[in-house]
PDB file of N, CA and C in Angstrom:
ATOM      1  N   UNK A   1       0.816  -1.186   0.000  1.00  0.00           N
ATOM      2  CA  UNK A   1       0.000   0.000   0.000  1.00  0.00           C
ATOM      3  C   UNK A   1       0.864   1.256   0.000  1.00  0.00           C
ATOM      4  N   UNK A   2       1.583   1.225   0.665  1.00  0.00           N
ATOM      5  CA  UNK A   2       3.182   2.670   0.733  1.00  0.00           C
ATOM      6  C   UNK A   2       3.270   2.475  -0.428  1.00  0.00           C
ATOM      7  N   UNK A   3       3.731   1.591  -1.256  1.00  0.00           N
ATOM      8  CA  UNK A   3       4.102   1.825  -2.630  1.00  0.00           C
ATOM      9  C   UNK A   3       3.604   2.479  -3.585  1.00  0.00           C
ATOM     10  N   UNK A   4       1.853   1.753  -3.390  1.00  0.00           N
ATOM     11  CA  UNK A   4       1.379   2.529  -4.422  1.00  0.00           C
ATOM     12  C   UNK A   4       0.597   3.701  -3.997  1.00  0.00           C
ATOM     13  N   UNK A   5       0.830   4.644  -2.772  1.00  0.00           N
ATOM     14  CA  UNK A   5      -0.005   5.647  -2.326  1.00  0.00           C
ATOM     15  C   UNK A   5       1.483   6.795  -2.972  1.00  0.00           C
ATOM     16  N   UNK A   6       2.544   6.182  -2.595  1.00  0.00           N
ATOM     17  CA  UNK A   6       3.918   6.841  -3.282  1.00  0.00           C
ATOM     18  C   UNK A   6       3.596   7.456  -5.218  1.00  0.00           C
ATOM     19  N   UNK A   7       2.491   6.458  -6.152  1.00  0.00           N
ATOM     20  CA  UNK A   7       2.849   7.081  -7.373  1.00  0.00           C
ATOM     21  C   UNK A   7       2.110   8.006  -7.622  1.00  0.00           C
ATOM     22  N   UNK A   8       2.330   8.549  -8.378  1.00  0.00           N
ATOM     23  CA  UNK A   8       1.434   9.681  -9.130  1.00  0.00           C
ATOM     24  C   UNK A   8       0.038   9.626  -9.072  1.00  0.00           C
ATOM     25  N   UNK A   9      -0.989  10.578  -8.970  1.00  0.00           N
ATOM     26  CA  UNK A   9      -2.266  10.225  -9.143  1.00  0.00           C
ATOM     27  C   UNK A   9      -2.787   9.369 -10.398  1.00  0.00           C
ATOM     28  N   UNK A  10      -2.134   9.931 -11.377  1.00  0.00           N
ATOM     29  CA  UNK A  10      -2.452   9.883 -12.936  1.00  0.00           C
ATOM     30  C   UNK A  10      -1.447   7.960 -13.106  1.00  0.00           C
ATOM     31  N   UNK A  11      -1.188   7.729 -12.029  1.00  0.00           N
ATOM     32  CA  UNK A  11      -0.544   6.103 -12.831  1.00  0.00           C
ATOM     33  C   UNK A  11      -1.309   5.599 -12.774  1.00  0.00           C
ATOM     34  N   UNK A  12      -1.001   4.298 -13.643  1.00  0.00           N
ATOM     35  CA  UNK A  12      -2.038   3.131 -14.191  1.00  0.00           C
ATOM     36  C   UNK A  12      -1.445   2.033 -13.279  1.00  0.00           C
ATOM     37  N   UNK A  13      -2.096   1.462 -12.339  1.00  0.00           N
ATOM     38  CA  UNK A  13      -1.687   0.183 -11.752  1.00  0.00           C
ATOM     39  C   UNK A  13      -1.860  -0.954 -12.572  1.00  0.00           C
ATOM     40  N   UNK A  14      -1.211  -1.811 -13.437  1.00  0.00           N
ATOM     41  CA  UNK A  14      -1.260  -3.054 -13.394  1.00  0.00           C
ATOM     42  C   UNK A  14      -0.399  -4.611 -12.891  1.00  0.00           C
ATOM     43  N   UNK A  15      -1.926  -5.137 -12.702  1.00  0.00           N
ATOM     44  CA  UNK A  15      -1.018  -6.547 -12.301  1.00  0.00           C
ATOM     45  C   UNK A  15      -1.733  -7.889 -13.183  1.00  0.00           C
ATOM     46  N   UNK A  16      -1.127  -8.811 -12.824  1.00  0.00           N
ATOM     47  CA  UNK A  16      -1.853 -10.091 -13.364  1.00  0.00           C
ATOM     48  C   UNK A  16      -2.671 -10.614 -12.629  1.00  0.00           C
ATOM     49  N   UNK A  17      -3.057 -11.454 -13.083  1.00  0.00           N
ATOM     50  CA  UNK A  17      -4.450 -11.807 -12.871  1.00  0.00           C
ATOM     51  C   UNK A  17      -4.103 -12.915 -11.652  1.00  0.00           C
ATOM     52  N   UNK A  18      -3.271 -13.587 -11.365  1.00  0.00           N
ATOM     53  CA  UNK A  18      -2.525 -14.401 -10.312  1.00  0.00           C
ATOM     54  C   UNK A  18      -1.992 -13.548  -8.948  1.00  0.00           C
ATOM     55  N   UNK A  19      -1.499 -12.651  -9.444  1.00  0.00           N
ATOM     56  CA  UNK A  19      -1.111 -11.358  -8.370  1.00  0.00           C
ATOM     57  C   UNK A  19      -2.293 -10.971  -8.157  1.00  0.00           C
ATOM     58  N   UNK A  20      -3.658 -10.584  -8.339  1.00  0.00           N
ATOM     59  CA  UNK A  20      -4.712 -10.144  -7.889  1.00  0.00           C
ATOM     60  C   UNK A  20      -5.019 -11.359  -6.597  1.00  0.00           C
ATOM     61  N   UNK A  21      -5.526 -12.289  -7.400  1.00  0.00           N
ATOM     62  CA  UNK A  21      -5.410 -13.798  -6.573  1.00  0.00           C
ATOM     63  C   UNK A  21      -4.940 -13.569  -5.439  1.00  0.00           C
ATOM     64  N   UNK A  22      -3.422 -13.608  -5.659  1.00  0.00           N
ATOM     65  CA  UNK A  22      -2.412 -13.563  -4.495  1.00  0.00           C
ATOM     66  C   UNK A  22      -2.586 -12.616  -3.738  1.00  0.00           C
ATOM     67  N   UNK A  23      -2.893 -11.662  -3.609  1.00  0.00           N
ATOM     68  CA  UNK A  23      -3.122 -10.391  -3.014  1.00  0.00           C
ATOM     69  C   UNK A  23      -4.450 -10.769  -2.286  1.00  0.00           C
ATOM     70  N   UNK A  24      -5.487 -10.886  -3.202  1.00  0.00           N
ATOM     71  CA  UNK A  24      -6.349 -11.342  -2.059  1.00  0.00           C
ATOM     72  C   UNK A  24      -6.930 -11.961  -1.249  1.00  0.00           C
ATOM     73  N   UNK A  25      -6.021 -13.614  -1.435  1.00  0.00           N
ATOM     74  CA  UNK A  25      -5.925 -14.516  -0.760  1.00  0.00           C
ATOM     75  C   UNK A  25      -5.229 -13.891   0.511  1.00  0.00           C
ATOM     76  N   UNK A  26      -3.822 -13.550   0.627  1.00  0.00           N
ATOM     77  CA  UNK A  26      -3.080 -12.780   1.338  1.00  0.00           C
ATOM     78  C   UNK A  26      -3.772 -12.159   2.639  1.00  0.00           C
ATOM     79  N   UNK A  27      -4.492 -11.091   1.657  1.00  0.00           N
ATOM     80  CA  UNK A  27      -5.240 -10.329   2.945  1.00  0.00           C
ATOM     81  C   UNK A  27      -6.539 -10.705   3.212  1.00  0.00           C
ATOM     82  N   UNK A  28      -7.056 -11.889   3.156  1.00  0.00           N
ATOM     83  CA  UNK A  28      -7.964 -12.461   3.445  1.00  0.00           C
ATOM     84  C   UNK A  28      -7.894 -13.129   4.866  1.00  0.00           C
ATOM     85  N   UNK A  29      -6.159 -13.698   4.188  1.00  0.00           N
ATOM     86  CA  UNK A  29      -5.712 -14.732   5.612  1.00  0.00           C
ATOM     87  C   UNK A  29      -4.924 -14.243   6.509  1.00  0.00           C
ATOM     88  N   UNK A  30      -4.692 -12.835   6.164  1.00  0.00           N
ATOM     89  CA  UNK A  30      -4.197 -11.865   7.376  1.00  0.00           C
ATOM     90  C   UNK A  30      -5.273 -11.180   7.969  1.00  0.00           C
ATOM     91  N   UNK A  31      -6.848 -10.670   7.692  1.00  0.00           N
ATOM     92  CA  UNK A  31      -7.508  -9.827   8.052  1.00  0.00           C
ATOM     93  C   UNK A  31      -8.864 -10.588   8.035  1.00  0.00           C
ATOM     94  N   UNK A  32      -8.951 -12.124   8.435  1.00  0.00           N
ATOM     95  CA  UNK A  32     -10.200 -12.238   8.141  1.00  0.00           C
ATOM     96  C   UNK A  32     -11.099 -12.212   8.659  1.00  0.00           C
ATOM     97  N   UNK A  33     -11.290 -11.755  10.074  1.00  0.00           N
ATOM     98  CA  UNK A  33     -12.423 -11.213  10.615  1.00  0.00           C
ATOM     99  C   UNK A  33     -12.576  -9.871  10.795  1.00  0.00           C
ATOM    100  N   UNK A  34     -11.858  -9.136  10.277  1.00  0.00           N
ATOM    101  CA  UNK A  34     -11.293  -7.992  10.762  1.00  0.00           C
ATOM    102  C   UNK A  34     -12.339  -6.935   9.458  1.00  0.00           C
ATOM    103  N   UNK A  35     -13.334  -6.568   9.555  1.00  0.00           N
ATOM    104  CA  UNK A  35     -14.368  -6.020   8.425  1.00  0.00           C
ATOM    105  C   UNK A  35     -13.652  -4.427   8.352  1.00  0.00           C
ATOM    106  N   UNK A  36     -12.959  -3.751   8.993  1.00  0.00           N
ATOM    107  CA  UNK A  36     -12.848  -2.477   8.714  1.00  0.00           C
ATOM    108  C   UNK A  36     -11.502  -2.579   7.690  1.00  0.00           C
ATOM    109  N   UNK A  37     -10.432  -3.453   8.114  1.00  0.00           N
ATOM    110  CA  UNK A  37      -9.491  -4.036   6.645  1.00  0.00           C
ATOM    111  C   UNK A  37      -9.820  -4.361   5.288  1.00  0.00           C
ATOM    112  N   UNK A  38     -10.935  -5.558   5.554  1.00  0.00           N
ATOM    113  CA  UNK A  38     -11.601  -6.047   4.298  1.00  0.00           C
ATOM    114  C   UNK A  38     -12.369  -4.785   3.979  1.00  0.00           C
ATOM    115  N   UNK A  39     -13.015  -3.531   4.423  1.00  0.00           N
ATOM    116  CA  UNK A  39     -13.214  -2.400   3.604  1.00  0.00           C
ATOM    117  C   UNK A  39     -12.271  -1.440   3.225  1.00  0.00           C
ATOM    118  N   UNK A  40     -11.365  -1.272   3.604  1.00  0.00           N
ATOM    119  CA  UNK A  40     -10.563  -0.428   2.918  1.00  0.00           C
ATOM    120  C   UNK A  40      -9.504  -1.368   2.194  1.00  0.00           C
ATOM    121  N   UNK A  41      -9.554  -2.494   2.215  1.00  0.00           N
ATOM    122  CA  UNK A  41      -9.014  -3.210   0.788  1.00  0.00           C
ATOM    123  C   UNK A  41     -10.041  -2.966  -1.075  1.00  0.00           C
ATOM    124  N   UNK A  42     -11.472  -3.107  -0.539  1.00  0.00           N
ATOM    125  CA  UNK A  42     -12.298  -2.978  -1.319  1.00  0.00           C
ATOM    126  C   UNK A  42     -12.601  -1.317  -1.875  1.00  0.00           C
ATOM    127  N   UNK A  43     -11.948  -0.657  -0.935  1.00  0.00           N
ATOM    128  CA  UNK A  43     -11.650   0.320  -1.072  1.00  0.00           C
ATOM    129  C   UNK A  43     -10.855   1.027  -2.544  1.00  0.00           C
ATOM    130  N   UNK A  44      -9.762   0.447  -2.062  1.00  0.00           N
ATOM    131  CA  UNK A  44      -8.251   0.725  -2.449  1.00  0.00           C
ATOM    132  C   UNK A  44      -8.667  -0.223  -4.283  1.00  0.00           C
ATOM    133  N   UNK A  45      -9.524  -1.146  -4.591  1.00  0.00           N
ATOM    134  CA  UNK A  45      -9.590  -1.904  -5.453  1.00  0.00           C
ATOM    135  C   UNK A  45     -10.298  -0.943  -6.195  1.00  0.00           C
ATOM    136  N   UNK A  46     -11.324  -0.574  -5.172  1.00  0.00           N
ATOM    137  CA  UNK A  46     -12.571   0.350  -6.091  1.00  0.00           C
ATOM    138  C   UNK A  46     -11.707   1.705  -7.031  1.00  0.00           C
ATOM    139  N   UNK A  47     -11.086   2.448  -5.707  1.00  0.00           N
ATOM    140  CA  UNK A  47     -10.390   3.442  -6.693  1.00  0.00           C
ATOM    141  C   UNK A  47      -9.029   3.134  -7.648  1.00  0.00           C
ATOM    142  N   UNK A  48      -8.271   2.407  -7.297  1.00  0.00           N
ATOM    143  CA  UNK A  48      -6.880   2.081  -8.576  1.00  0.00           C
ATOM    144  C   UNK A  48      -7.717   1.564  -9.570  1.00  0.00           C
ATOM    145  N   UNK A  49      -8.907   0.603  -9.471  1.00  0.00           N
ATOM    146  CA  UNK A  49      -9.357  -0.060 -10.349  1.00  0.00           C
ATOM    147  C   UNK A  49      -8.102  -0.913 -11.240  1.00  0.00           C
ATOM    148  N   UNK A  50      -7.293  -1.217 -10.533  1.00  0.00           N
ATOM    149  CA  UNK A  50      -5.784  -2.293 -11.603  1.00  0.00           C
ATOM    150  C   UNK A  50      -6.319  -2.805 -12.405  1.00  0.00           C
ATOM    151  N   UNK A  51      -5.556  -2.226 -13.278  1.00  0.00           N
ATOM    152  CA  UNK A  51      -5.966  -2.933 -15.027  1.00  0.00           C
ATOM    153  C   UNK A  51      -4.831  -4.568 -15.108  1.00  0.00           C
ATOM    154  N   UNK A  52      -5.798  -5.292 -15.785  1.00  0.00           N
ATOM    155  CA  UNK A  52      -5.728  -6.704 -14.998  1.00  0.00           C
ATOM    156  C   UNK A  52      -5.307  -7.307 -16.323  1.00  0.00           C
ATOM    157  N   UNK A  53      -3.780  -7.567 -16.533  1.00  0.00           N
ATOM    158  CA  UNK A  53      -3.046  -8.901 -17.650  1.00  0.00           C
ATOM    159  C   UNK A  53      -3.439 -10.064 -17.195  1.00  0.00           C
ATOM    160  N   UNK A  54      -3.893 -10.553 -18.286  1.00  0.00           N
ATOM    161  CA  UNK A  54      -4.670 -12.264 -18.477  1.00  0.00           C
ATOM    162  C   UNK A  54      -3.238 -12.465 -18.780  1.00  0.00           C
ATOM    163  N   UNK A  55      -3.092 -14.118 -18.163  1.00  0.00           N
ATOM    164  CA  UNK A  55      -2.016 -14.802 -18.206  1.00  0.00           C
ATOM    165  C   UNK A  55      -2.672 -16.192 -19.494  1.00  0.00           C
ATOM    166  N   UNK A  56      -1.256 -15.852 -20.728  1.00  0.00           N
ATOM    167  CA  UNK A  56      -2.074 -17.212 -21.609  1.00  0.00           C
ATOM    168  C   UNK A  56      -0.537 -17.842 -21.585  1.00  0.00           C
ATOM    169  N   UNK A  57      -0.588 -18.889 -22.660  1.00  0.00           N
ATOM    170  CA  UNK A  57       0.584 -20.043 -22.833  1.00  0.00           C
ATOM    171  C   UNK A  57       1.706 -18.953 -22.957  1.00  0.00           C
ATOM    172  N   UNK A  58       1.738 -17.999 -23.769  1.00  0.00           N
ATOM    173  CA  UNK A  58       3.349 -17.579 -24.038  1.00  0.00           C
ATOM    174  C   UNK A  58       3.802 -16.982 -22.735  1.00  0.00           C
ATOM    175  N   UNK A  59       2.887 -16.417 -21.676  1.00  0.00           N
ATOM    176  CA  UNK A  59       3.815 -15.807 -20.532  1.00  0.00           C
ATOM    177  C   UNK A  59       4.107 -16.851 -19.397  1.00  0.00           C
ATOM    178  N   UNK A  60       3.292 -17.797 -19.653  1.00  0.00           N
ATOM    179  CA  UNK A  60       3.267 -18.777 -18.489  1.00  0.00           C
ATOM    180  C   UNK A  60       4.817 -19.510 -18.920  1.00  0.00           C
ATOM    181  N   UNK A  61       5.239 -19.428 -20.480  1.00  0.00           N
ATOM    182  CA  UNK A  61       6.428 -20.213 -20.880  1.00  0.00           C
ATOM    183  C   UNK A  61       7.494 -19.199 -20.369  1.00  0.00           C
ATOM    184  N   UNK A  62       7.258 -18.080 -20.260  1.00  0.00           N
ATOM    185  CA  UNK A  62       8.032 -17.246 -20.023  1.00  0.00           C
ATOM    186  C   UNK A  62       8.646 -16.918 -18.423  1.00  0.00           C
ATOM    187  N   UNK A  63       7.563 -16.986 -17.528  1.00  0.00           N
ATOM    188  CA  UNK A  63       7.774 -17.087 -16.543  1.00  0.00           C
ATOM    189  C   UNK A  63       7.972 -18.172 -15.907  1.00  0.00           C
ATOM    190  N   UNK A  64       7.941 -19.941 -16.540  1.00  0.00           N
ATOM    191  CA  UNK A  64       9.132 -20.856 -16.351  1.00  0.00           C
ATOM    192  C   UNK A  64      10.395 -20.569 -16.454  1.00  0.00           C
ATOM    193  N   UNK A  65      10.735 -19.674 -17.385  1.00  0.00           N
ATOM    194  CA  UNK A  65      11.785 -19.335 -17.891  1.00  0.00           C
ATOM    195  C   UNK A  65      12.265 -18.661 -17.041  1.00  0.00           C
ATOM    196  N   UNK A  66      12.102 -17.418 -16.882  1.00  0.00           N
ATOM    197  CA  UNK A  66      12.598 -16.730 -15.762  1.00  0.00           C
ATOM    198  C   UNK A  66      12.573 -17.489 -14.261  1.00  0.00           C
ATOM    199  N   UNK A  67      11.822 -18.227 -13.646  1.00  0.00           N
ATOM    200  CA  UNK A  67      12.001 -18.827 -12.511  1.00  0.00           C
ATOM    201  C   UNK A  67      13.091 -19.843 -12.451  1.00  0.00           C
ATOM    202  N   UNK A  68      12.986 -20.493 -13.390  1.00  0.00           N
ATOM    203  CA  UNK A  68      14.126 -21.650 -13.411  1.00  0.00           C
ATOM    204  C   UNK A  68      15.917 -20.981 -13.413  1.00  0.00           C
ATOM    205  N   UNK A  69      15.878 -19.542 -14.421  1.00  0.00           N
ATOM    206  CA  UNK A  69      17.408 -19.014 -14.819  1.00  0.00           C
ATOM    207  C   UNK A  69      17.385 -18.441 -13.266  1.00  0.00           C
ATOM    208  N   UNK A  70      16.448 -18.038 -12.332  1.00  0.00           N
ATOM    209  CA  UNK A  70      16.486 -17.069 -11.133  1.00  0.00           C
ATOM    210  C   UNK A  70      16.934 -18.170  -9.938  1.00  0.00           C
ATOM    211  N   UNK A  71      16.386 -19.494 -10.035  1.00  0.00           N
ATOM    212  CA  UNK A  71      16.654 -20.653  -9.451  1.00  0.00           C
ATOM    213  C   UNK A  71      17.892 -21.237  -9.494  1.00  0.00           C
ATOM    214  N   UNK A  72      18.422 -21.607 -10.576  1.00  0.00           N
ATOM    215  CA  UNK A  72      19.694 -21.798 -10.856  1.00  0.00           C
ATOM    216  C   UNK A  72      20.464 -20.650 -10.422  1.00  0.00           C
ATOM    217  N   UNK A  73      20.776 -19.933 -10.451  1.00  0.00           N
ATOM    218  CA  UNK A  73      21.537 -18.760 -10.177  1.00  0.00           C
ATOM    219  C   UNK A  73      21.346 -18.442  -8.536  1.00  0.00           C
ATOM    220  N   UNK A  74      19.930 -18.240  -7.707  1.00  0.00           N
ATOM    221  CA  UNK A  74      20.031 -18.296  -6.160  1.00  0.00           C
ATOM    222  C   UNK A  74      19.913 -19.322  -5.797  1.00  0.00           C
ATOM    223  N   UNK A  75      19.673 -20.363  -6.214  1.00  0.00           N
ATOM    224  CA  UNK A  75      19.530 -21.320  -4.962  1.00  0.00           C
ATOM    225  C   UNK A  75      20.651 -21.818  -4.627  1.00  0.00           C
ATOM    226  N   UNK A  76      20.827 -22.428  -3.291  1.00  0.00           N
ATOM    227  CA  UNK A  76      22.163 -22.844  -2.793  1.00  0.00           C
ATOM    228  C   UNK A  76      22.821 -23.848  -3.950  1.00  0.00           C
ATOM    229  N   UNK A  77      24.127 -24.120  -4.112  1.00  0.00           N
ATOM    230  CA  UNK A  77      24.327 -24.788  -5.091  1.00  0.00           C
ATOM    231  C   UNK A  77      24.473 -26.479  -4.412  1.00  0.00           C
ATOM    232  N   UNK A  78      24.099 -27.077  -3.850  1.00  0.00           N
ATOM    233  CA  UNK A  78      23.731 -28.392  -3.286  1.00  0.00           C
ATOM    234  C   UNK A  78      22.317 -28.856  -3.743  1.00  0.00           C
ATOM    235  N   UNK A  79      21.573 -27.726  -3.984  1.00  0.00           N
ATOM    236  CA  UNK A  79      19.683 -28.089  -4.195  1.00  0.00           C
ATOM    237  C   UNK A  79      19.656 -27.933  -5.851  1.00  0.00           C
ATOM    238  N   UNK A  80      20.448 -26.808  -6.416  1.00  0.00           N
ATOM    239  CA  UNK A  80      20.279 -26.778  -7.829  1.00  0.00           C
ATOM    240  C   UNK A  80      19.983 -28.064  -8.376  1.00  0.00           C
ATOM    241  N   UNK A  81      18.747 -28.200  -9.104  1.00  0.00           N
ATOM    242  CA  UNK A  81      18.688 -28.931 -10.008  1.00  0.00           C
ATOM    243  C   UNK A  81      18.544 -30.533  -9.323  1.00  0.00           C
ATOM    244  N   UNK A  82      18.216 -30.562  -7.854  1.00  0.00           N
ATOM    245  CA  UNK A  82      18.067 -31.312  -7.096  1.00  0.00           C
ATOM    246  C   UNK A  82      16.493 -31.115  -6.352  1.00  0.00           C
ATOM    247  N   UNK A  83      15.835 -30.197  -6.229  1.00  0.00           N
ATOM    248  CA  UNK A  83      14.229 -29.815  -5.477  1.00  0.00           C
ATOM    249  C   UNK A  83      14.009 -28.690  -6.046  1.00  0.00           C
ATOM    250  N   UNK A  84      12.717 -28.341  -5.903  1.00  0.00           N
ATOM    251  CA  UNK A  84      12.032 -27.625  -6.480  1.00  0.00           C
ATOM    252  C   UNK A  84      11.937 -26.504  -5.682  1.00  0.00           C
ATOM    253  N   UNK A  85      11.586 -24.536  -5.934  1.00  0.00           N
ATOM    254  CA  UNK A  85      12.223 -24.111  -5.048  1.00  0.00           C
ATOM    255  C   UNK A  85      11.084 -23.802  -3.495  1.00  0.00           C
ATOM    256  N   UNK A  86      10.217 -24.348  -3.956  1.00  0.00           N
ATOM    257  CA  UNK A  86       9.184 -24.681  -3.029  1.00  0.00           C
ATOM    258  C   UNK A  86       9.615 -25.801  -2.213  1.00  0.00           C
ATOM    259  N   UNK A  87      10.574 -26.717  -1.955  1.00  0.00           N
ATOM    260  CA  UNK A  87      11.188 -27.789  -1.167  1.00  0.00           C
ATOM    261  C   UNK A  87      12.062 -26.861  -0.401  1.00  0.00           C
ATOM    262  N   UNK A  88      12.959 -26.025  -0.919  1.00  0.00           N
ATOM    263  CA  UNK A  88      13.967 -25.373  -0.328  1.00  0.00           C
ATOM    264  C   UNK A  88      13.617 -24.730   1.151  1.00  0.00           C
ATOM    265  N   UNK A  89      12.067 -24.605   1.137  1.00  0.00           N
ATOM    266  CA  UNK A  89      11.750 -24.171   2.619  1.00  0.00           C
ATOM    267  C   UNK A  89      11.866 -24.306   3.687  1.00  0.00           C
ATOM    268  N   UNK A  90      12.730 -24.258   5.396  1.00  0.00           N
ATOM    269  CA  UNK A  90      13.213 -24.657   6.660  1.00  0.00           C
ATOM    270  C   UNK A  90      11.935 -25.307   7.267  1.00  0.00           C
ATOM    271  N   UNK A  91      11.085 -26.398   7.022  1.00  0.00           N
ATOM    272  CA  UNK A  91       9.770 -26.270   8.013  1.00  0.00           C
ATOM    273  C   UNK A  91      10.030 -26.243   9.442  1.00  0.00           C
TER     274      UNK A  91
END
């Protein structure tokens, strides 16, 4: 929310359609009884109104792409190419 109270009036928020998801799964399961949060989330939706990228086959190939070169490159080099980076987690 700092971030985007930081841009310009006149910017265009967009996100994808998974990041919406994520976002409001998020504050669902941080605020969920909490009705004066869940209104000024509905809030904050009503006025940015985020203009919303549909995710089809070419970005989904794309963002394998990028996760895997970002994976290889941070993950410890013992797990590379050994778990997935969702395994890498301390439970």
């Amino acid at each position: 929310m700092n971030r985007v109270r930081k841009l310009p009036p006149d910017s265009i928020l967009g996100i994808s359609i998974i990041t919406w998801g994520e976002v409001a799964y998020g504050h669902r399961v941080e605020s969920p009884q909490e009705e004066f949060l869940q209104g000024k989330y509905l809030q904050f939706i009503k006025a940015k109104g985020p203009k919303t990228f549909y995710i089809d086959i070419h970005v989904a190939d794309k963002y394998g792409e990028l996760r895997a070169i970002l994976f290889d490159k941070y993950a410890p080099k013992d797990k590379r190419k050994a778990l997935r980076p969702e395994q890498l987690v301390n439970p």
